[in-house]
Structure formats: structure tokens, C-alpha cells
PDB file of N, CA and C in Angstrom:
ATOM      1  N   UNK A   1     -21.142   1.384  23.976  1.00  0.00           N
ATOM      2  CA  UNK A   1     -21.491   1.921  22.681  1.00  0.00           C
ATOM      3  C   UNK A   1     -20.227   1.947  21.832  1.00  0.00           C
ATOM      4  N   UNK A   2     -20.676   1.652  20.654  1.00  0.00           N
ATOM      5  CA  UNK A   2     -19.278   1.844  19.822  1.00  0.00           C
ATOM      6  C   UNK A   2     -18.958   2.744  18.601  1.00  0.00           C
ATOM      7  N   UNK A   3     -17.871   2.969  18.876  1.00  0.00           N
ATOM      8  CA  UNK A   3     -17.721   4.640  17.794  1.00  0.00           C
ATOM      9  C   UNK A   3     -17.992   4.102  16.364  1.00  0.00           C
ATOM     10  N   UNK A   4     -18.663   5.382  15.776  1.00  0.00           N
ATOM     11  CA  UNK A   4     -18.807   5.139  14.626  1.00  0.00           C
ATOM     12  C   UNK A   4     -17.692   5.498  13.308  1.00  0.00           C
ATOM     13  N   UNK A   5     -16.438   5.283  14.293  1.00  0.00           N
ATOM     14  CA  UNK A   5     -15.194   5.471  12.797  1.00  0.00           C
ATOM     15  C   UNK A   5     -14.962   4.191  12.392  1.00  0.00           C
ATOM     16  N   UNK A   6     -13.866   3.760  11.766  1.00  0.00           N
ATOM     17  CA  UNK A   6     -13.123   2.854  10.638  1.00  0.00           C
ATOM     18  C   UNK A   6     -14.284   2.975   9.965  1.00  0.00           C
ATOM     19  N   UNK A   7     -14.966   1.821   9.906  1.00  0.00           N
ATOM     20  CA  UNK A   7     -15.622   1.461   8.443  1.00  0.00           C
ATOM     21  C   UNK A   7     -16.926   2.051   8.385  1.00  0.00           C
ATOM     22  N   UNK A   8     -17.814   2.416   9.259  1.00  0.00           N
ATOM     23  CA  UNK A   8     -18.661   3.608   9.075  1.00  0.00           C
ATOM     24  C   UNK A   8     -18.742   4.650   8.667  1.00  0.00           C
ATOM     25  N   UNK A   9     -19.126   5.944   8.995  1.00  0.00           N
ATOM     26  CA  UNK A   9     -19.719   7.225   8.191  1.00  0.00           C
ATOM     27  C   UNK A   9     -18.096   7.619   7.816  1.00  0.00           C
ATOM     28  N   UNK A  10     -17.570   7.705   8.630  1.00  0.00           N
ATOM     29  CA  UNK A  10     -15.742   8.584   8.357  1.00  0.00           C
ATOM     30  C   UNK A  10     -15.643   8.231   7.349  1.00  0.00           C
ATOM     31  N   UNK A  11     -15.729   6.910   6.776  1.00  0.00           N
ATOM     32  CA  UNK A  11     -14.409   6.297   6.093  1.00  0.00           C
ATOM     33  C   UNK A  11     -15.454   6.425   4.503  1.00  0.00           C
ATOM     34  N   UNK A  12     -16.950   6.098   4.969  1.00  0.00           N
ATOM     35  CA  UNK A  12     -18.101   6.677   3.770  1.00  0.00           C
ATOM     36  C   UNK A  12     -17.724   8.418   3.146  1.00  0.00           C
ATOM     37  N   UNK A  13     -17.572   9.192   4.244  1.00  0.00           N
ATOM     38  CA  UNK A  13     -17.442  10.086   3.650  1.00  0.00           C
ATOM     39  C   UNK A  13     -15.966  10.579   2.953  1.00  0.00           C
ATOM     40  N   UNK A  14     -14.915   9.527   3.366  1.00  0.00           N
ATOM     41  CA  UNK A  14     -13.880   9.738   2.738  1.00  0.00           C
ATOM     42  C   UNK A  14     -13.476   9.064   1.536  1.00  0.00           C
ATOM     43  N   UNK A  15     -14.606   8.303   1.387  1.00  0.00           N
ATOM     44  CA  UNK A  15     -14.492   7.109  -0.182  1.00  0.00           C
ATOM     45  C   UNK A  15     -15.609   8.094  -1.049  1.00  0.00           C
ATOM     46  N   UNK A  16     -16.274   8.961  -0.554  1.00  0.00           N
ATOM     47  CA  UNK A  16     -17.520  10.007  -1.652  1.00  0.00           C
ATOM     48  C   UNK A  16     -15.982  11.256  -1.622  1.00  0.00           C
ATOM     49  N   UNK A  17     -15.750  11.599  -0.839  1.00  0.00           N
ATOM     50  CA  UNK A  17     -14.630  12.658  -1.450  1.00  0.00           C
ATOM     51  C   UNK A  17     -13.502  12.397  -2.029  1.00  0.00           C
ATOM     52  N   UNK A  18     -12.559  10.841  -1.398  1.00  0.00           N
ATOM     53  CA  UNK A  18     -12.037  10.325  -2.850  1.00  0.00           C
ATOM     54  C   UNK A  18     -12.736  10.599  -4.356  1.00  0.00           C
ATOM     55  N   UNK A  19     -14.009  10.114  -4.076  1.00  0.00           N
ATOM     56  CA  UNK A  19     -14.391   9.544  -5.666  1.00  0.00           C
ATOM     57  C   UNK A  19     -14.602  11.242  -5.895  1.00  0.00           C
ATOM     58  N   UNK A  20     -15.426  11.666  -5.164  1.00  0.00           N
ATOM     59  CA  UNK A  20     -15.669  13.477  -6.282  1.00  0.00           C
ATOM     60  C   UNK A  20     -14.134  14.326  -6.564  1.00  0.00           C
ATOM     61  N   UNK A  21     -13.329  13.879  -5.937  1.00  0.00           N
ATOM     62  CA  UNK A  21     -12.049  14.465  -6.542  1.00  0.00           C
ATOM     63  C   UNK A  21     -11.829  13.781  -7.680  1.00  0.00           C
ATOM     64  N   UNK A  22     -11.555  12.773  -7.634  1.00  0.00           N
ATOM     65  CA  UNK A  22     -10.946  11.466  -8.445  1.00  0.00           C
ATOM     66  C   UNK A  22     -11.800  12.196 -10.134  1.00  0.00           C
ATOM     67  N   UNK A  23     -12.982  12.348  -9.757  1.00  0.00           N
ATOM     68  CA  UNK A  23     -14.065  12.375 -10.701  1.00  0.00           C
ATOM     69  C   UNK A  23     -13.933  13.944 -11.338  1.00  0.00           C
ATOM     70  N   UNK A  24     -13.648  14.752 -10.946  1.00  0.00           N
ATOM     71  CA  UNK A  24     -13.507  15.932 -10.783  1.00  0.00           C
ATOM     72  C   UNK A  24     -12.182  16.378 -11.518  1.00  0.00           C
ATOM     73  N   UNK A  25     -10.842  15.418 -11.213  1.00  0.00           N
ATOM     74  CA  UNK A  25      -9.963  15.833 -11.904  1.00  0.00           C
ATOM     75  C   UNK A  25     -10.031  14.664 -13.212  1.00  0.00           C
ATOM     76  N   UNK A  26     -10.606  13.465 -13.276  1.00  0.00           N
ATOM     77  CA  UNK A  26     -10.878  12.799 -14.775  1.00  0.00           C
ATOM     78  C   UNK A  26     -11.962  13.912 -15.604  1.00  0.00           C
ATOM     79  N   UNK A  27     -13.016  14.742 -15.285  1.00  0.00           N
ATOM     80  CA  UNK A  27     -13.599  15.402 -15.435  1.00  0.00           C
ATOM     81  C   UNK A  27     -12.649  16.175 -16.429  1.00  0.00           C
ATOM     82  N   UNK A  28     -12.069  17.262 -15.480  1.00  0.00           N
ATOM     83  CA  UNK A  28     -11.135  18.330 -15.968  1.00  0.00           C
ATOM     84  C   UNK A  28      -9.900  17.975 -17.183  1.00  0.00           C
ATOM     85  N   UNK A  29      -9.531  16.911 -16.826  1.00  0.00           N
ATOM     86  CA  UNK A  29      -8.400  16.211 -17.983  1.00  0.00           C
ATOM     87  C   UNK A  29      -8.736  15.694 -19.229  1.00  0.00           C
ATOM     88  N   UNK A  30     -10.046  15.314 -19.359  1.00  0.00           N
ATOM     89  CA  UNK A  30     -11.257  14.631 -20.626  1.00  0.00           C
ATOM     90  C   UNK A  30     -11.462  16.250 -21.327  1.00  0.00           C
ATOM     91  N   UNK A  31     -11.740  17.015 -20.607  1.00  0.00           N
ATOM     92  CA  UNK A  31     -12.398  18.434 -21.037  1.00  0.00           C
ATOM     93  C   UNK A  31     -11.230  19.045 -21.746  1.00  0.00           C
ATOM     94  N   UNK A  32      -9.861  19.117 -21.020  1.00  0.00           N
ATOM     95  CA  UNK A  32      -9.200  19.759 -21.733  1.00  0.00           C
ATOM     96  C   UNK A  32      -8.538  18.959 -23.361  1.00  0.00           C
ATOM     97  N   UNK A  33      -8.694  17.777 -22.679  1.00  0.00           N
ATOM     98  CA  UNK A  33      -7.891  17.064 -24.392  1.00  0.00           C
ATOM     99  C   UNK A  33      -8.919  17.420 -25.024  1.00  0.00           C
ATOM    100  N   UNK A  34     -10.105  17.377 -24.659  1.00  0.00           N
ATOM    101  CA  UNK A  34     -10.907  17.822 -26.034  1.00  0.00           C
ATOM    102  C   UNK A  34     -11.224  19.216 -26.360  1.00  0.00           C
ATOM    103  N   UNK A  35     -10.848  19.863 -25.691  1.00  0.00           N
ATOM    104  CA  UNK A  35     -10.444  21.709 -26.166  1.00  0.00           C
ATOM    105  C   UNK A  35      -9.199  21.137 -26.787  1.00  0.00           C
ATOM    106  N   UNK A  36      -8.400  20.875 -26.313  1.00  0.00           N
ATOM    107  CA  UNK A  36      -7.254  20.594 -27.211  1.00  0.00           C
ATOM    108  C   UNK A  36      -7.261  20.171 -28.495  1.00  0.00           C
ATOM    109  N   UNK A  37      -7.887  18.582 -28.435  1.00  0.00           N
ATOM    110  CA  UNK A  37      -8.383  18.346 -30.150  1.00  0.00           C
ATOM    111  C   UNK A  37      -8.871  19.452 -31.089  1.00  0.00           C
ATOM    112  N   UNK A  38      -9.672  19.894 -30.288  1.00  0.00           N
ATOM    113  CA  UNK A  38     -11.076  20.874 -30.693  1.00  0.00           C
ATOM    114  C   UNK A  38      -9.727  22.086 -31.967  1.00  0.00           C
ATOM    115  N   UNK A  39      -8.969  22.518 -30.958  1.00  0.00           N
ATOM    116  CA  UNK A  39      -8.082  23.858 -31.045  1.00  0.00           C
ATOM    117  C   UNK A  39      -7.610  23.244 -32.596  1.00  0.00           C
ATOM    118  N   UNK A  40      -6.703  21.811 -32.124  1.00  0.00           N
ATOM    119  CA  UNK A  40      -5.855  21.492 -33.574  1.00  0.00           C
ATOM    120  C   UNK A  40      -6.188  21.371 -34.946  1.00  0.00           C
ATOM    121  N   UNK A  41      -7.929  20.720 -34.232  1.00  0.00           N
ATOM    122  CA  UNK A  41      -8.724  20.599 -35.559  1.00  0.00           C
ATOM    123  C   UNK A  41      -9.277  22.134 -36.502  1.00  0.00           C
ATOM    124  N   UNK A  42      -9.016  23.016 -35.880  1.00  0.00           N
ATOM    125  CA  UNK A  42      -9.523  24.344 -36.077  1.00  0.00           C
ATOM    126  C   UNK A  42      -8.039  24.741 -36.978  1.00  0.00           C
ATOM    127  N   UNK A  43      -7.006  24.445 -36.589  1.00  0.00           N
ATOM    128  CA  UNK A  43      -5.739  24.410 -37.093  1.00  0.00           C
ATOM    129  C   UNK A  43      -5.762  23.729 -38.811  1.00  0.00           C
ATOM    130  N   UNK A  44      -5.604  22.762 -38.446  1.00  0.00           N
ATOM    131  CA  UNK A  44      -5.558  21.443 -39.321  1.00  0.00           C
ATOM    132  C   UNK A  44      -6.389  21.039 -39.539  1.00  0.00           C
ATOM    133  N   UNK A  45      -7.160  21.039 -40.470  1.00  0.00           N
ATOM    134  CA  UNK A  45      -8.580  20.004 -40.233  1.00  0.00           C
ATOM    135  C   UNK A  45      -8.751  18.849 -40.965  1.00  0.00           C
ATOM    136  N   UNK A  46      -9.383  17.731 -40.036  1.00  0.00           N
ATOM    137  CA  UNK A  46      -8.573  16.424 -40.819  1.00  0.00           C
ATOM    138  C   UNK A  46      -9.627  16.408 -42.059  1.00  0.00           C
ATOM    139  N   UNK A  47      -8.612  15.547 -43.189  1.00  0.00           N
ATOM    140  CA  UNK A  47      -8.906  15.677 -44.288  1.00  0.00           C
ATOM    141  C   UNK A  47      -9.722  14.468 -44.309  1.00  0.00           C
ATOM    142  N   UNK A  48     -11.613  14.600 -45.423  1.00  0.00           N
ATOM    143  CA  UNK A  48     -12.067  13.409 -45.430  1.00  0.00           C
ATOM    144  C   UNK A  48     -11.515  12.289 -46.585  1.00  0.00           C
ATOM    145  N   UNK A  49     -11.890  11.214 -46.197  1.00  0.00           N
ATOM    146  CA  UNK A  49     -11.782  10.140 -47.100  1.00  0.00           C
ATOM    147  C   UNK A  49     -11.992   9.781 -48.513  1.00  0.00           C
ATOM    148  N   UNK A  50     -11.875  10.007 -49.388  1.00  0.00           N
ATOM    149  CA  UNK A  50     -12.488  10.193 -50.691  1.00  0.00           C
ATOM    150  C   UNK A  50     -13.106   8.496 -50.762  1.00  0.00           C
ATOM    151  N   UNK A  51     -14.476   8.425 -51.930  1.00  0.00           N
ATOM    152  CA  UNK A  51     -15.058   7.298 -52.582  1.00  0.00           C
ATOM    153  C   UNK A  51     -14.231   6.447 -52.948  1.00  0.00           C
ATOM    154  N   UNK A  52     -13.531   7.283 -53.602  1.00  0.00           N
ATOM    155  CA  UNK A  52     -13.120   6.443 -55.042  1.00  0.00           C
ATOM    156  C   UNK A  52     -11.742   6.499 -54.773  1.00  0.00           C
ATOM    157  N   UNK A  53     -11.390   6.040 -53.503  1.00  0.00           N
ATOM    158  CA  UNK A  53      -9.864   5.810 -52.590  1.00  0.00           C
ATOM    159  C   UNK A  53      -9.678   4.399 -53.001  1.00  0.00           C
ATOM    160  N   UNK A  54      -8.444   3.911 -53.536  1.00  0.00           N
ATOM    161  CA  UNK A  54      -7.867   2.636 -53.388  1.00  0.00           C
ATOM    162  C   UNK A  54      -7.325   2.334 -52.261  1.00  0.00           C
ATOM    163  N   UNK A  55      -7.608   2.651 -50.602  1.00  0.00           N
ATOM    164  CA  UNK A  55      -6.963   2.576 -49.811  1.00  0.00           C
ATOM    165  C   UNK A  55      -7.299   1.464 -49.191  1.00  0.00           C
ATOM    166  N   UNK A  56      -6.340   0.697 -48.149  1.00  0.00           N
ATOM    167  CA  UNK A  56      -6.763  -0.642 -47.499  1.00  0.00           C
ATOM    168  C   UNK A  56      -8.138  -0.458 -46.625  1.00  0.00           C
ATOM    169  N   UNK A  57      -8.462  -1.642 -45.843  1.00  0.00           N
ATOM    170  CA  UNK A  57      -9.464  -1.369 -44.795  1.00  0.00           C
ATOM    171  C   UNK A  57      -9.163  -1.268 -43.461  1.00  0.00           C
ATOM    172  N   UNK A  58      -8.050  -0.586 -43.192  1.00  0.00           N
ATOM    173  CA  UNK A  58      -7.574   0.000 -42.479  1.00  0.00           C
ATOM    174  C   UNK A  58      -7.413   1.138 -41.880  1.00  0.00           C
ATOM    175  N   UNK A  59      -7.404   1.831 -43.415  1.00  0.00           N
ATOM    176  CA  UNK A  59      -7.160   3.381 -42.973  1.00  0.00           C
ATOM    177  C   UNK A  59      -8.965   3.997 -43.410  1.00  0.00           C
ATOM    178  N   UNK A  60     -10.089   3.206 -43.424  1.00  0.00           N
ATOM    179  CA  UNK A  60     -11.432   3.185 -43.733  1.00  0.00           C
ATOM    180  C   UNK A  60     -11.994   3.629 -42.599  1.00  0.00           C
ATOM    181  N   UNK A  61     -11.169   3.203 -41.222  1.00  0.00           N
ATOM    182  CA  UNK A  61     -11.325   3.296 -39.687  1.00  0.00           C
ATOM    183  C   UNK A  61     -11.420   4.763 -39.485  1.00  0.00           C
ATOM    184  N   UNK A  62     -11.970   4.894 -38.324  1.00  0.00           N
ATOM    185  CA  UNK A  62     -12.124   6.276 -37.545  1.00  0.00           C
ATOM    186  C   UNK A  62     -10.494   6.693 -37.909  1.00  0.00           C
ATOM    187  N   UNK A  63      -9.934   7.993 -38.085  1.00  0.00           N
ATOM    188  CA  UNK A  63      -8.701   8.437 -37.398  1.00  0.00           C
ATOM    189  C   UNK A  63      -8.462   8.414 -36.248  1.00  0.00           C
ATOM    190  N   UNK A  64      -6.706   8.372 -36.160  1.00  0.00           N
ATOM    191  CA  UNK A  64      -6.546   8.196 -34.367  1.00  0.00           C
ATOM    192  C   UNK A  64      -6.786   9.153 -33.607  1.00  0.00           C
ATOM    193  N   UNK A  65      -7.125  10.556 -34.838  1.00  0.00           N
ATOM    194  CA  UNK A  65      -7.474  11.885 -34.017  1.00  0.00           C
ATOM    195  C   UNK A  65      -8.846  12.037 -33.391  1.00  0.00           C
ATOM    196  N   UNK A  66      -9.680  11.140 -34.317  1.00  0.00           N
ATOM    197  CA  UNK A  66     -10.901  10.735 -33.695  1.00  0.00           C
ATOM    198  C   UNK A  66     -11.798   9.808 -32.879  1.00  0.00           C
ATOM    199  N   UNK A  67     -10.743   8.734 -32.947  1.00  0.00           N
ATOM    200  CA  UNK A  67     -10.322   7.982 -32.127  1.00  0.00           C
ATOM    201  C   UNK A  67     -10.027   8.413 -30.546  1.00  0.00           C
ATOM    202  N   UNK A  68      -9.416   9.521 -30.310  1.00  0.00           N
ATOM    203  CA  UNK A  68      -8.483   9.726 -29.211  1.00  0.00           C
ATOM    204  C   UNK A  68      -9.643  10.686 -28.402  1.00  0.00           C
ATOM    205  N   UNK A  69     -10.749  11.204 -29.477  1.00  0.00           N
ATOM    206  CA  UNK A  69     -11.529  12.265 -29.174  1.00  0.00           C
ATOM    207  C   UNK A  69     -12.887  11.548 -28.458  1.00  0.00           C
ATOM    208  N   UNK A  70     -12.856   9.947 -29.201  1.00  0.00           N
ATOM    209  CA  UNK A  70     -14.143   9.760 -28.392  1.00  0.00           C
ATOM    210  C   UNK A  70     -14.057   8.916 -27.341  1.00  0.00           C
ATOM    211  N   UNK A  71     -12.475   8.843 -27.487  1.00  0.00           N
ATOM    212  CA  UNK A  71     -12.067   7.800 -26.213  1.00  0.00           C
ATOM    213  C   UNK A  71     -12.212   9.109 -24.691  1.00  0.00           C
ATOM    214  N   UNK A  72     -11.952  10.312 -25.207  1.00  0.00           N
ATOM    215  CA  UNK A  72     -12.021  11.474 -24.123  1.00  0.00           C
ATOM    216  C   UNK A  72     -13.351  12.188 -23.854  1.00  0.00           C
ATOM    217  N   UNK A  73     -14.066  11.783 -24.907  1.00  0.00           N
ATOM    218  CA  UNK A  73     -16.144  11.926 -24.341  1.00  0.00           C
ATOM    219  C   UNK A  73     -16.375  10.360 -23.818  1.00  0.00           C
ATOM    220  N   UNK A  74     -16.198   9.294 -24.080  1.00  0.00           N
ATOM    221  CA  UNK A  74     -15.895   8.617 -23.463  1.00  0.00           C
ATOM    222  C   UNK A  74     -15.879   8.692 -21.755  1.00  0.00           C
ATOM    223  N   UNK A  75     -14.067   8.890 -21.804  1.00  0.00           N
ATOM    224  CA  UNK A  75     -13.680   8.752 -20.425  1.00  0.00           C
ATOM    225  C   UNK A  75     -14.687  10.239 -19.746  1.00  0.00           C
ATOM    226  N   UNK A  76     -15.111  11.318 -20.682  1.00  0.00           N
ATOM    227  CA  UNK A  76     -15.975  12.673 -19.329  1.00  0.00           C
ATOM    228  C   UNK A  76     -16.893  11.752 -19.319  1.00  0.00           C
ATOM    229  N   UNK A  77     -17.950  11.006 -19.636  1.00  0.00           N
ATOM    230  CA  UNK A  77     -19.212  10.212 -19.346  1.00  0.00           C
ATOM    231  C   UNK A  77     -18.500   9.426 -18.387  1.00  0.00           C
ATOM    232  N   UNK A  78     -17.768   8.380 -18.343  1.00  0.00           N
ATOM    233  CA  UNK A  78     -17.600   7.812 -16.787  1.00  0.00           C
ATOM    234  C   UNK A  78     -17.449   8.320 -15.994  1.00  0.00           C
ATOM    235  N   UNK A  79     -16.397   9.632 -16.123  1.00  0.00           N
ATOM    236  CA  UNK A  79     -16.227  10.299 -14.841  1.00  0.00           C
ATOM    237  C   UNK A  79     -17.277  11.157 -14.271  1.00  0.00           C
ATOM    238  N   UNK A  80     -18.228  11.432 -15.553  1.00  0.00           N
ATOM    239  CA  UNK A  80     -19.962  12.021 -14.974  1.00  0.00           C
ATOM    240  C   UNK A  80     -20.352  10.834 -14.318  1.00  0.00           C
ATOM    241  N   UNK A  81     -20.401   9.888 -14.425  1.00  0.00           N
ATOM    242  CA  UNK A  81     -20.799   8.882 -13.233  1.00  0.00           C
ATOM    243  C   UNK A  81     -20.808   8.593 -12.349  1.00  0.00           C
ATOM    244  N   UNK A  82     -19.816   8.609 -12.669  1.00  0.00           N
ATOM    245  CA  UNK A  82     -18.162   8.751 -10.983  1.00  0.00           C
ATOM    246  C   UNK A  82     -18.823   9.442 -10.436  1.00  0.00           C
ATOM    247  N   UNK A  83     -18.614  10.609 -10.695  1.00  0.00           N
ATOM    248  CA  UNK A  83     -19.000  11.339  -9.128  1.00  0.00           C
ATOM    249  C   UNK A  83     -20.759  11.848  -9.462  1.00  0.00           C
ATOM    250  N   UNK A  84     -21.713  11.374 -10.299  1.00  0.00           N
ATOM    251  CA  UNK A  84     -23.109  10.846  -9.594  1.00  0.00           C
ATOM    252  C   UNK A  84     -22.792  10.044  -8.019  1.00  0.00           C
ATOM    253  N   UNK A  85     -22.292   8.610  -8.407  1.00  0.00           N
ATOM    254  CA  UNK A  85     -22.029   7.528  -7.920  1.00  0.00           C
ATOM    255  C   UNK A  85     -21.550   8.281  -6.460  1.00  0.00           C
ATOM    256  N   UNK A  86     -20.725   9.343  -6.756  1.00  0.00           N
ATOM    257  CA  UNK A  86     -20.083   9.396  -5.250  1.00  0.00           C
ATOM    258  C   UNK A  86     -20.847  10.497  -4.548  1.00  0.00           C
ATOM    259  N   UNK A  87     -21.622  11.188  -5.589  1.00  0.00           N
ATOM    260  CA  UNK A  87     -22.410  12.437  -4.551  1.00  0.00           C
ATOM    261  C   UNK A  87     -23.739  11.620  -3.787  1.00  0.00           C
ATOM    262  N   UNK A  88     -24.159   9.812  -4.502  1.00  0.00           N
ATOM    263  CA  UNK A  88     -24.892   9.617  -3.864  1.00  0.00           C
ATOM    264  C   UNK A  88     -24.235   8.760  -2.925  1.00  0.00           C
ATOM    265  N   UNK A  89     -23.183   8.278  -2.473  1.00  0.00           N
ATOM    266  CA  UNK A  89     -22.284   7.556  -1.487  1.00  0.00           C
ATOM    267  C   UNK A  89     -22.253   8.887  -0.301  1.00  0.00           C
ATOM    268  N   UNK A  90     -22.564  10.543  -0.662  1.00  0.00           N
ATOM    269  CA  UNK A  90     -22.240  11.391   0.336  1.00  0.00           C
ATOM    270  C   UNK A  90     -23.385  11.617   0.683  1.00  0.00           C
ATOM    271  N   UNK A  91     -24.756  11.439   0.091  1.00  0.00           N
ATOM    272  CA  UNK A  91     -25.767  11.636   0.684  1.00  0.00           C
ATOM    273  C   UNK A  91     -26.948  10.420   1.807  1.00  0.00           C
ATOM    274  N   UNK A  92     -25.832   9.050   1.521  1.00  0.00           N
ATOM    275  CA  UNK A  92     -25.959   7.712   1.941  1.00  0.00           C
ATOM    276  C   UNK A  92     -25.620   8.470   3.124  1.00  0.00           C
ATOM    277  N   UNK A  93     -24.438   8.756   3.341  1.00  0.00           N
ATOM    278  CA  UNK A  93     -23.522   8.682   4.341  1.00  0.00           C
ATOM    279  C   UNK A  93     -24.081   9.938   5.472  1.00  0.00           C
ATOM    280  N   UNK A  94     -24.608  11.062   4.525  1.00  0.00           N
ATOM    281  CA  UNK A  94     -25.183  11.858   5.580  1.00  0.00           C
ATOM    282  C   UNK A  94     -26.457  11.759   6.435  1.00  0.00           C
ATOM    283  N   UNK A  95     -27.209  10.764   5.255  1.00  0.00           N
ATOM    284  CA  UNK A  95     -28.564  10.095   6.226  1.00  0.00           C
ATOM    285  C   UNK A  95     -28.096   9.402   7.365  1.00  0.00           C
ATOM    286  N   UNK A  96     -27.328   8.583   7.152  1.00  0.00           N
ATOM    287  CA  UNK A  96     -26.562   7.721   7.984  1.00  0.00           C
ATOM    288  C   UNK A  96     -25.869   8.343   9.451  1.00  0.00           C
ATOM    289  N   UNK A  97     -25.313   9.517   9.045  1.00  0.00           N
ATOM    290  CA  UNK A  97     -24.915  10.214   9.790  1.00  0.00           C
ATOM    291  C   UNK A  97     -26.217  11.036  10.722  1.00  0.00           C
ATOM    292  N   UNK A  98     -27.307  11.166  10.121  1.00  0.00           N
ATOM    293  CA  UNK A  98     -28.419  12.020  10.616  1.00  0.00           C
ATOM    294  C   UNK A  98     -28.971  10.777  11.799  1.00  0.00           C
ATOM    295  N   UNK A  99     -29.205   9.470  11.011  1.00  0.00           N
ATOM    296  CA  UNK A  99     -29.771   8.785  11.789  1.00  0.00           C
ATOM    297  C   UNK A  99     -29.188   8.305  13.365  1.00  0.00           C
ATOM    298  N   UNK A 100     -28.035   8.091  13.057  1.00  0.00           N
ATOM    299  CA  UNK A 100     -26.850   7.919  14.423  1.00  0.00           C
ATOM    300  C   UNK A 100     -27.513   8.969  15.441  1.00  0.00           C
ATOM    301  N   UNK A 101     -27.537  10.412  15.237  1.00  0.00           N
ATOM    302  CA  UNK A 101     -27.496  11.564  16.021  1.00  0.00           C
ATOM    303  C   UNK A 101     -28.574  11.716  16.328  1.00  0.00           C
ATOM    304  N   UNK A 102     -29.738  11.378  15.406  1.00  0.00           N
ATOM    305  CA  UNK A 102     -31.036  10.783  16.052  1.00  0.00           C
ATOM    306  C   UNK A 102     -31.162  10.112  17.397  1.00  0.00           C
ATOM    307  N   UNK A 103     -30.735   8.595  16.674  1.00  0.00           N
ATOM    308  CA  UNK A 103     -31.122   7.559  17.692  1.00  0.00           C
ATOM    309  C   UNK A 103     -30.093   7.519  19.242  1.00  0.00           C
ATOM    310  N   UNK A 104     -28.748   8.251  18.975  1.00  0.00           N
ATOM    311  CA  UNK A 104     -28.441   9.103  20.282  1.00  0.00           C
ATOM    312  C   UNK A 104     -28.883  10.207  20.920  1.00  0.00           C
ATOM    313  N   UNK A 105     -29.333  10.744  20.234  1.00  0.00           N
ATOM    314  CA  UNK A 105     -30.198  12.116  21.191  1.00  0.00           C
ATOM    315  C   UNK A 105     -31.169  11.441  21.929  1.00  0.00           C
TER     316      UNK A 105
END
């Protein structure tokens, strides 16, 4: 019979707890830049664009403050994925694990 470590359940359940950390601290780091934005904008609040601006089509663009804000809802939606993705890699892994202890009993 052959053990079920390296690339079986062990190494499954250590690539679902990689990823829910991994996911967990992209989670936490997305959340705070955007309390952060959130705070400055409460500070400062960016000023809108006027109509009747002679300005290039350049500065017509999102700001980089808003820019930076949806690049960080953004990155929390992947990392909500992420660890979907990895809580169902831990529940793969525990069927997997159920079935082994099964078909040995």
C-alpha cells in the first residue's frame, strides 16, 4: 500500500492553506488601502472636473486617486476568489481524505 503524502491529500491541504492565507492577507491589504483612500478623501476631497475645462485628454481620465482605489476593489474581488478557490481545494481534499479512511477501514 502506498502512503498517501507528497502529492496527495498533505500537500492538497497545504496548497488550500497556502492559498486561504495568501488570500486572507491580499484580503486584509486591499481593505486597508481603501480605508485609507476612504480616510484622505474625507480629508481632501478630490476636486471634480469642470465642463467648460480647456484641459487635455488626459487629465479627462479617472484620477490616480481613483485609479489606485479601483485597482484595490479590484485586487479584494480576486482575492475573494482566491480563497473561494481554496476553501473548495480544502473541501476536495477532505472528501478525499474521507474516502481513503473509508476504503481502508
Amino acid at each position: 500500500m502506498t502512503s498517501i503524502d507528497g502529492l496527495g491529500a498533505g500537500s492538497a491541504f497545504a496548497a488550500a492553506q497556502y492559498g486561504l492565507q495568501s488570500a486572507s492577507d491580499g484580503i486584509s491589504q486591499a481593505a486597508s488601502n481603501i480605508a485609507q483612500r476612504t480616510a484622505e478623501d474625507a480629508v481632501a476631497p478630490a476636486q471634480p472636473i469642470e465642463a467648460n475645462s480647456t484641459t487635455n485628454a488626459t487629465s479627462l481620465n479617472s484620477t490616480p486617486s481613483s485609479t489606485r482605489l479601483t485597482d484595490d476593489l479590484i485586487a479584494l474581488n480576486v482575492n475573494e476568489r482566491n480563497a473561494q478557490a481554496s476553501a473548495k481545494v480544502l473541501g476536495v481534499a477532505d472528501e478525499m481524505l474521507g474516502t481513503i479512511i473509508d476504503v481502508m477501514a
